[in-house]
PDB file of N, CA and C in Angstrom:
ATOM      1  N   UNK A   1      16.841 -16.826  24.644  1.00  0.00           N
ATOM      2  CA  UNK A   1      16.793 -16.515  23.217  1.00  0.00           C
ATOM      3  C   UNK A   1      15.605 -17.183  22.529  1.00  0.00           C
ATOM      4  N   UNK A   2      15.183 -17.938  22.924  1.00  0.00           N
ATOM      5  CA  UNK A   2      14.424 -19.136  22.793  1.00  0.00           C
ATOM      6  C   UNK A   2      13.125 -18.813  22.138  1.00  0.00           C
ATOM      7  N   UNK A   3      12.716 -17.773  23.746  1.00  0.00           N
ATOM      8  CA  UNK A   3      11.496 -17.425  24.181  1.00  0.00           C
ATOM      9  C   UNK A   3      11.251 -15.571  23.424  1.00  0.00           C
ATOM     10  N   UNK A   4      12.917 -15.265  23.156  1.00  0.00           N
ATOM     11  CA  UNK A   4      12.806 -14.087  22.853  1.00  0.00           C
ATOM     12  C   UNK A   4      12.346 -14.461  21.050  1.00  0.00           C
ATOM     13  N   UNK A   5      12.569 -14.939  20.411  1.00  0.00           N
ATOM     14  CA  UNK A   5      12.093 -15.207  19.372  1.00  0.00           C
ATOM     15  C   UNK A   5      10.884 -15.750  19.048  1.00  0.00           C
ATOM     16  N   UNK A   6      10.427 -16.512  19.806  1.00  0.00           N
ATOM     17  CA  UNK A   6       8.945 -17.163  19.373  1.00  0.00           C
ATOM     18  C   UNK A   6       8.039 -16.030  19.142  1.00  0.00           C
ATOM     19  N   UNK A   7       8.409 -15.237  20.748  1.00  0.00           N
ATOM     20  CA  UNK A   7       7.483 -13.777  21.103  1.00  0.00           C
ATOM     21  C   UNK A   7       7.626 -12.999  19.859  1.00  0.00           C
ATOM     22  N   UNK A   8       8.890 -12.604  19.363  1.00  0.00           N
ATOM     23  CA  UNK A   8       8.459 -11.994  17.967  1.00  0.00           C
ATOM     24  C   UNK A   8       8.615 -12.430  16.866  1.00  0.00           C
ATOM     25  N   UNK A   9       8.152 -13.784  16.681  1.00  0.00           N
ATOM     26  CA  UNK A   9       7.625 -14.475  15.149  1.00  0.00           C
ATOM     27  C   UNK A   9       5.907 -14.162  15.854  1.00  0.00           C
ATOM     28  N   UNK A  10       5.774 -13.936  17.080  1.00  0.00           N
ATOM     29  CA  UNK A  10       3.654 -13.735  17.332  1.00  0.00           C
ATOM     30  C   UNK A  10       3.929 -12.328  16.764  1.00  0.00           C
ATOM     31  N   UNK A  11       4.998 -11.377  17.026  1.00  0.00           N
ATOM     32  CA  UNK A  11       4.306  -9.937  16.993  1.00  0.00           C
ATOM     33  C   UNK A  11       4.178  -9.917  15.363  1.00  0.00           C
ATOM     34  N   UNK A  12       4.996 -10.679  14.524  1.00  0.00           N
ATOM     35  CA  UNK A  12       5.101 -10.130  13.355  1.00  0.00           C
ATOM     36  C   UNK A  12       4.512 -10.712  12.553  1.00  0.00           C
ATOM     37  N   UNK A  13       3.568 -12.039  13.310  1.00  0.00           N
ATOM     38  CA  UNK A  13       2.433 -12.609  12.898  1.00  0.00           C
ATOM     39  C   UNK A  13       1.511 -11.333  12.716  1.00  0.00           C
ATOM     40  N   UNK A  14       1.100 -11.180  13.500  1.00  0.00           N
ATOM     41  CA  UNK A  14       0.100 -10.232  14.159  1.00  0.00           C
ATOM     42  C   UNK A  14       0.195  -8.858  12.739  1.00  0.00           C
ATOM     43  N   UNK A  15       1.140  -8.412  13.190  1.00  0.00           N
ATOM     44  CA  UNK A  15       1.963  -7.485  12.421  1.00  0.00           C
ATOM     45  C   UNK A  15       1.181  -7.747  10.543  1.00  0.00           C
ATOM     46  N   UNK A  16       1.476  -9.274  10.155  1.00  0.00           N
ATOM     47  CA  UNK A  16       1.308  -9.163   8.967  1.00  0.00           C
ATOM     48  C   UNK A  16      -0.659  -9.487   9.029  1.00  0.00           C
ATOM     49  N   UNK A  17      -1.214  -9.755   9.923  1.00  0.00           N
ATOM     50  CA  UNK A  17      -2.405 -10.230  10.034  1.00  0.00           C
ATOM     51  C   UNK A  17      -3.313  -8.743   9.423  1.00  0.00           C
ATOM     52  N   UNK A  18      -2.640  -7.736  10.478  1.00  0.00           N
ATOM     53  CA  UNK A  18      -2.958  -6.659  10.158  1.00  0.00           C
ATOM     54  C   UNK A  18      -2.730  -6.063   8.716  1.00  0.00           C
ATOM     55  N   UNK A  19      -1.790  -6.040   8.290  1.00  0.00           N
ATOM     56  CA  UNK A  19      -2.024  -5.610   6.804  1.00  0.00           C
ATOM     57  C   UNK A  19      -2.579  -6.635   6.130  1.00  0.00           C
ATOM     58  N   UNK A  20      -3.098  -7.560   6.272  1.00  0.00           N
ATOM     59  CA  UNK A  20      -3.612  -8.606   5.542  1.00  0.00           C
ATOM     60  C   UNK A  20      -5.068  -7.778   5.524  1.00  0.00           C
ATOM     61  N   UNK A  21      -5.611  -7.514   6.804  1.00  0.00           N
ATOM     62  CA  UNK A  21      -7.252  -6.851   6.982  1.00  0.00           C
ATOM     63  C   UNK A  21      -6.797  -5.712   6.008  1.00  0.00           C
ATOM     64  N   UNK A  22      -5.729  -4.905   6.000  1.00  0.00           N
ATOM     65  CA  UNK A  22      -5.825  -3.444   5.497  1.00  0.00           C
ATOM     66  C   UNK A  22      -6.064  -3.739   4.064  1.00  0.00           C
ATOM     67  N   UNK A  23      -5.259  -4.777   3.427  1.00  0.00           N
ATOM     68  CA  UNK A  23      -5.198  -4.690   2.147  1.00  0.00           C
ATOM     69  C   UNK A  23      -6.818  -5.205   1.369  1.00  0.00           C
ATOM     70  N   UNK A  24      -7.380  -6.305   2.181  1.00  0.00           N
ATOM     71  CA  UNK A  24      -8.539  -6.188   2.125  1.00  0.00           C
ATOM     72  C   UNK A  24      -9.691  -5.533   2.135  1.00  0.00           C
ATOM     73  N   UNK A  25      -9.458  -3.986   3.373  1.00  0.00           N
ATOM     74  CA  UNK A  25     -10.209  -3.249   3.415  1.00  0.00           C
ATOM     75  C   UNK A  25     -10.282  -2.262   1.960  1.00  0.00           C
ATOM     76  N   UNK A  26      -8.768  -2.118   1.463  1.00  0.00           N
ATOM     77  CA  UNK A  26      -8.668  -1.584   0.499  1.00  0.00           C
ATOM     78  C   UNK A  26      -9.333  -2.074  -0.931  1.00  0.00           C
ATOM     79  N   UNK A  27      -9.378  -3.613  -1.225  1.00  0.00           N
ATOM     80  CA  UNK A  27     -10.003  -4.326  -2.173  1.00  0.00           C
ATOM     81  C   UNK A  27     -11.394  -3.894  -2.119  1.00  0.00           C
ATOM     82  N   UNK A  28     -12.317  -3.762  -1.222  1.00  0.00           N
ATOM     83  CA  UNK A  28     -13.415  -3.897  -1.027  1.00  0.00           C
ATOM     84  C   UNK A  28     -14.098  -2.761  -1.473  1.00  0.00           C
ATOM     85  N   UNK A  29     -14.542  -2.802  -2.282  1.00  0.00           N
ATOM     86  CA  UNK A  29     -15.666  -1.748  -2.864  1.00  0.00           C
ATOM     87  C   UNK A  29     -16.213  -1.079  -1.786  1.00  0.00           C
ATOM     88  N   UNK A  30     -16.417  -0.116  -1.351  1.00  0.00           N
ATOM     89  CA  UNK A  30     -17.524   0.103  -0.215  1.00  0.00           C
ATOM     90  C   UNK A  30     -18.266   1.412  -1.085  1.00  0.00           C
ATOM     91  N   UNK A  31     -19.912   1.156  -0.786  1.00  0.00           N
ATOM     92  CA  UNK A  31     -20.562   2.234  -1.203  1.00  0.00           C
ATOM     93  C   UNK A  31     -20.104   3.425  -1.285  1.00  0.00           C
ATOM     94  N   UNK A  32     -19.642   4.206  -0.244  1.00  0.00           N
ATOM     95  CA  UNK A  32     -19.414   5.649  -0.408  1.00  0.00           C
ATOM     96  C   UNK A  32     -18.441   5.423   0.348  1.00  0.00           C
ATOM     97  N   UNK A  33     -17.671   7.123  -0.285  1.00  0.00           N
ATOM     98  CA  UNK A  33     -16.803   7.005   0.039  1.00  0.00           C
ATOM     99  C   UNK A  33     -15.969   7.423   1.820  1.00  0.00           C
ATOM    100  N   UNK A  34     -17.137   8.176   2.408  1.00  0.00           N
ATOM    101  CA  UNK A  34     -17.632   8.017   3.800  1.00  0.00           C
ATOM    102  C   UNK A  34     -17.044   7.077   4.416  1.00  0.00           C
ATOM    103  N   UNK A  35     -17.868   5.858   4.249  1.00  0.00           N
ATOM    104  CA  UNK A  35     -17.531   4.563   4.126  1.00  0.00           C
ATOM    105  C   UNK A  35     -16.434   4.023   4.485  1.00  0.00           C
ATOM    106  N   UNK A  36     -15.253   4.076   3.189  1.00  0.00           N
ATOM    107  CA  UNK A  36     -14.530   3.476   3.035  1.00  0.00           C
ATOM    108  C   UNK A  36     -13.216   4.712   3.943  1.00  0.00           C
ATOM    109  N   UNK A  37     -13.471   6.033   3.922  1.00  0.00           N
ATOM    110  CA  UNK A  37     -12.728   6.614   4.942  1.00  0.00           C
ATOM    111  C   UNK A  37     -13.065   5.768   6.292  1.00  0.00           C
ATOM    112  N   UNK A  38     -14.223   5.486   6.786  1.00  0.00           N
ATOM    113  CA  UNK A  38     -14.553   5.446   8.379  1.00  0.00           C
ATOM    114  C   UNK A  38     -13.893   3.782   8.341  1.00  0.00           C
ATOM    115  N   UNK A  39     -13.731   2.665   7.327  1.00  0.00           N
ATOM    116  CA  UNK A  39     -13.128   1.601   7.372  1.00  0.00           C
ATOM    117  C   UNK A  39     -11.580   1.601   7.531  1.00  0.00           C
ATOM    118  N   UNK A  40     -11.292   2.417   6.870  1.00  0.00           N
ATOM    119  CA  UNK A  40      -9.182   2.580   6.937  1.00  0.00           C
ATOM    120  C   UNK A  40      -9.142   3.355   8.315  1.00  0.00           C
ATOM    121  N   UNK A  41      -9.797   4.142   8.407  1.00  0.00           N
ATOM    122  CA  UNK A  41      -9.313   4.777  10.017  1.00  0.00           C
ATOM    123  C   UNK A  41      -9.797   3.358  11.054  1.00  0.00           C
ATOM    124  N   UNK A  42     -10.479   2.694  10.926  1.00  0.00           N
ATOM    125  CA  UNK A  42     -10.957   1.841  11.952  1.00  0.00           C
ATOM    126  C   UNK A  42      -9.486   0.575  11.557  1.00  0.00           C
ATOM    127  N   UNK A  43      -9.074   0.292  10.359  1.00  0.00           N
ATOM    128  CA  UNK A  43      -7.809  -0.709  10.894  1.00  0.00           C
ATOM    129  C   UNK A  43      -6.279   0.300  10.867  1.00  0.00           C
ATOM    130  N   UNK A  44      -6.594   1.358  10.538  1.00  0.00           N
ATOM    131  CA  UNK A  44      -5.054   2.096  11.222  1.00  0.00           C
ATOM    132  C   UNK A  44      -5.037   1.981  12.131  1.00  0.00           C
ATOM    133  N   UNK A  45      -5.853   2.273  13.004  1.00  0.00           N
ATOM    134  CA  UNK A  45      -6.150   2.320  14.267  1.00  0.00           C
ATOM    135  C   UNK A  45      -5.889   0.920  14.986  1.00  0.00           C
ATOM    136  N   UNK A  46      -6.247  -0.241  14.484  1.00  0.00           N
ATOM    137  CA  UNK A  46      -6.048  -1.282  14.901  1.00  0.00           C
ATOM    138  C   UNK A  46      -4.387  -1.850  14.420  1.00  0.00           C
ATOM    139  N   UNK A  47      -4.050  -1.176  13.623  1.00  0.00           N
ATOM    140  CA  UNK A  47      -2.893  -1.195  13.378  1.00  0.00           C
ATOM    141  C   UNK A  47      -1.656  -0.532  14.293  1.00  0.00           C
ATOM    142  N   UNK A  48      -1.783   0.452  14.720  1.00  0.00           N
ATOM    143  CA  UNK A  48      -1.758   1.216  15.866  1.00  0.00           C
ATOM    144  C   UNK A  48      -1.272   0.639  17.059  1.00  0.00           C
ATOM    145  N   UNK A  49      -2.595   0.052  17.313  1.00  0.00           N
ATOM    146  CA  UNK A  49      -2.454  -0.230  18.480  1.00  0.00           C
ATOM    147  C   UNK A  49      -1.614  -1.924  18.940  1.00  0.00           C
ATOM    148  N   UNK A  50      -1.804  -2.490  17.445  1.00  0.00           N
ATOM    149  CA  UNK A  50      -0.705  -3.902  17.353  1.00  0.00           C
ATOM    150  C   UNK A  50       0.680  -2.889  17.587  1.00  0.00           C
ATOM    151  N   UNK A  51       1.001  -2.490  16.602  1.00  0.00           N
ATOM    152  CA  UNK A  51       2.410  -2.147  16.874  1.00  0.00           C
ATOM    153  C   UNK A  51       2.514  -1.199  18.143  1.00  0.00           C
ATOM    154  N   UNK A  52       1.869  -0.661  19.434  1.00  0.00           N
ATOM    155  CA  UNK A  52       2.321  -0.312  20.609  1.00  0.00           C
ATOM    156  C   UNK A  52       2.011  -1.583  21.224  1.00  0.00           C
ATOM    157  N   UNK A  53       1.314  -2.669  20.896  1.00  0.00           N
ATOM    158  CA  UNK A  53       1.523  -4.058  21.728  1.00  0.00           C
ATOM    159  C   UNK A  53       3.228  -4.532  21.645  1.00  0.00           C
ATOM    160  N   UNK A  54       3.715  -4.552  20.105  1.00  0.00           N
ATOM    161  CA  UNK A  54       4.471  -5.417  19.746  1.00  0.00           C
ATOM    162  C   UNK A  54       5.717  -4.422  20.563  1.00  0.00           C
ATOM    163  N   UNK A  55       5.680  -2.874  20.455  1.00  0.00           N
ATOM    164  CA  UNK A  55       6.554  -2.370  21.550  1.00  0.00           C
ATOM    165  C   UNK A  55       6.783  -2.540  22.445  1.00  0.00           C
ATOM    166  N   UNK A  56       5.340  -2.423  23.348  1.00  0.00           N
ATOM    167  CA  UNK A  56       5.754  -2.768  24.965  1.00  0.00           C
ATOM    168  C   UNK A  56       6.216  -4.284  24.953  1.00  0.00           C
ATOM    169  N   UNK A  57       5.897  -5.204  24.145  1.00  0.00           N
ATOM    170  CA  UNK A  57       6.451  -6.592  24.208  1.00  0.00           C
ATOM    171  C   UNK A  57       8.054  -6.464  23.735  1.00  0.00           C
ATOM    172  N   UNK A  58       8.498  -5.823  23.106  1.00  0.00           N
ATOM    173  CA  UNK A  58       9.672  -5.680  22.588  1.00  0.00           C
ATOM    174  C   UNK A  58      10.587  -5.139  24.251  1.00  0.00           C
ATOM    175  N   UNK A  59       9.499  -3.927  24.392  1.00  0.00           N
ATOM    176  CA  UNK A  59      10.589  -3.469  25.618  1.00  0.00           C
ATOM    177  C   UNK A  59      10.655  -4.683  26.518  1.00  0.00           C
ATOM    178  N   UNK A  60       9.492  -5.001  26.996  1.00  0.00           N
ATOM    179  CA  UNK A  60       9.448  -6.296  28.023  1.00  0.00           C
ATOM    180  C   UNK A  60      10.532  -7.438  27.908  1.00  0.00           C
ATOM    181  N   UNK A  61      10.602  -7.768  26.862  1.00  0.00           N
ATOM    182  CA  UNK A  61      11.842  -8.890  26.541  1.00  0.00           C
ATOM    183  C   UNK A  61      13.173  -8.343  26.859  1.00  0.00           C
ATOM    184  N   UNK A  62      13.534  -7.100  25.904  1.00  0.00           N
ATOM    185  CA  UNK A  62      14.662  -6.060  26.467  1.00  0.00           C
ATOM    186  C   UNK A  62      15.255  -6.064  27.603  1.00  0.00           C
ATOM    187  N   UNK A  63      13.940  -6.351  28.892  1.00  0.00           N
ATOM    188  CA  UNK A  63      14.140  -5.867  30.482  1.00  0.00           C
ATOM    189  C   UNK A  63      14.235  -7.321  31.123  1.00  0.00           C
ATOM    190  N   UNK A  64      13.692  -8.160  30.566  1.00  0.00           N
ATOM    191  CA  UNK A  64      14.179  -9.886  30.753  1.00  0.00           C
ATOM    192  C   UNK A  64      15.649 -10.292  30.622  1.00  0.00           C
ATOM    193  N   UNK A  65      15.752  -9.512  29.389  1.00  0.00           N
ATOM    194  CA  UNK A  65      16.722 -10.103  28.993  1.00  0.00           C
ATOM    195  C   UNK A  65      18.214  -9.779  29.526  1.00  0.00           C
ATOM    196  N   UNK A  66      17.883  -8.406  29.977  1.00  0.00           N
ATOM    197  CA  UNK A  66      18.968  -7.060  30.902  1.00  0.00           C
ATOM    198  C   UNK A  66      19.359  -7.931  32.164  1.00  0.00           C
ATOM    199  N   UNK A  67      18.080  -8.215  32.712  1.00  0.00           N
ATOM    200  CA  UNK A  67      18.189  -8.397  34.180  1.00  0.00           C
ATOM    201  C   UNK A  67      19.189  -9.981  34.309  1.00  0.00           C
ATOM    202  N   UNK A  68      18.353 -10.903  33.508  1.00  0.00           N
ATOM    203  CA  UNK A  68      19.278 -12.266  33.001  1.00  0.00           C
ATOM    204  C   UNK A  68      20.356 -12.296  32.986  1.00  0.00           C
ATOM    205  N   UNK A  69      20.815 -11.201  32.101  1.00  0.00           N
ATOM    206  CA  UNK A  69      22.322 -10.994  31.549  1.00  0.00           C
ATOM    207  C   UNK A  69      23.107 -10.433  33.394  1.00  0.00           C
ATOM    208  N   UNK A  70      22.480  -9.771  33.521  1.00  0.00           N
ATOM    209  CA  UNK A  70      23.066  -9.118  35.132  1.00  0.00           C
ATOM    210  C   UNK A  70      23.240 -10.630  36.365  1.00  0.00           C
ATOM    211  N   UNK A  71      22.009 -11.242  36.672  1.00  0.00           N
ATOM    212  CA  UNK A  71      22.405 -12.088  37.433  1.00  0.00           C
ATOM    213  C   UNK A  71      23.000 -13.295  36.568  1.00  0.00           C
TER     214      UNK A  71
END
């Protein structure tokens, strides 16, 4: 339980790190508006891809935790 929690106080670190960049990206003036499209697709995207980390880490613990419980 220990270990299953630390792991997701990181994902939801992570988790808020990321909207921390988004909301920033959003503050930020950017010249055009080009720009500021090609910046939000570049942290959705990084957003994205945290939360299929924080999944497969989610499943991973899931299958720790299955097998534990079995033996």
């Amino acid at each position: 339980n220990e270990v299953l929690s630390s792991n997701l106080s990181c994902s939801s670190l992570e988790i808020r790190a990321v909207n921390a960049e988004i909301s920033s990206a959003l503050d930020v003036k950017l010249n055009s508006p080009a720009e500021r499209v090609k910046s939000l697709v570049s942290k959705v995207t990084c957003l994205h891809s945290t939360w299929n980390a924080f999944n497969s880490r989610l499943y991973n613990l899931k299958s720790v935790s299955l097998s534990n419980a079995l033996s």
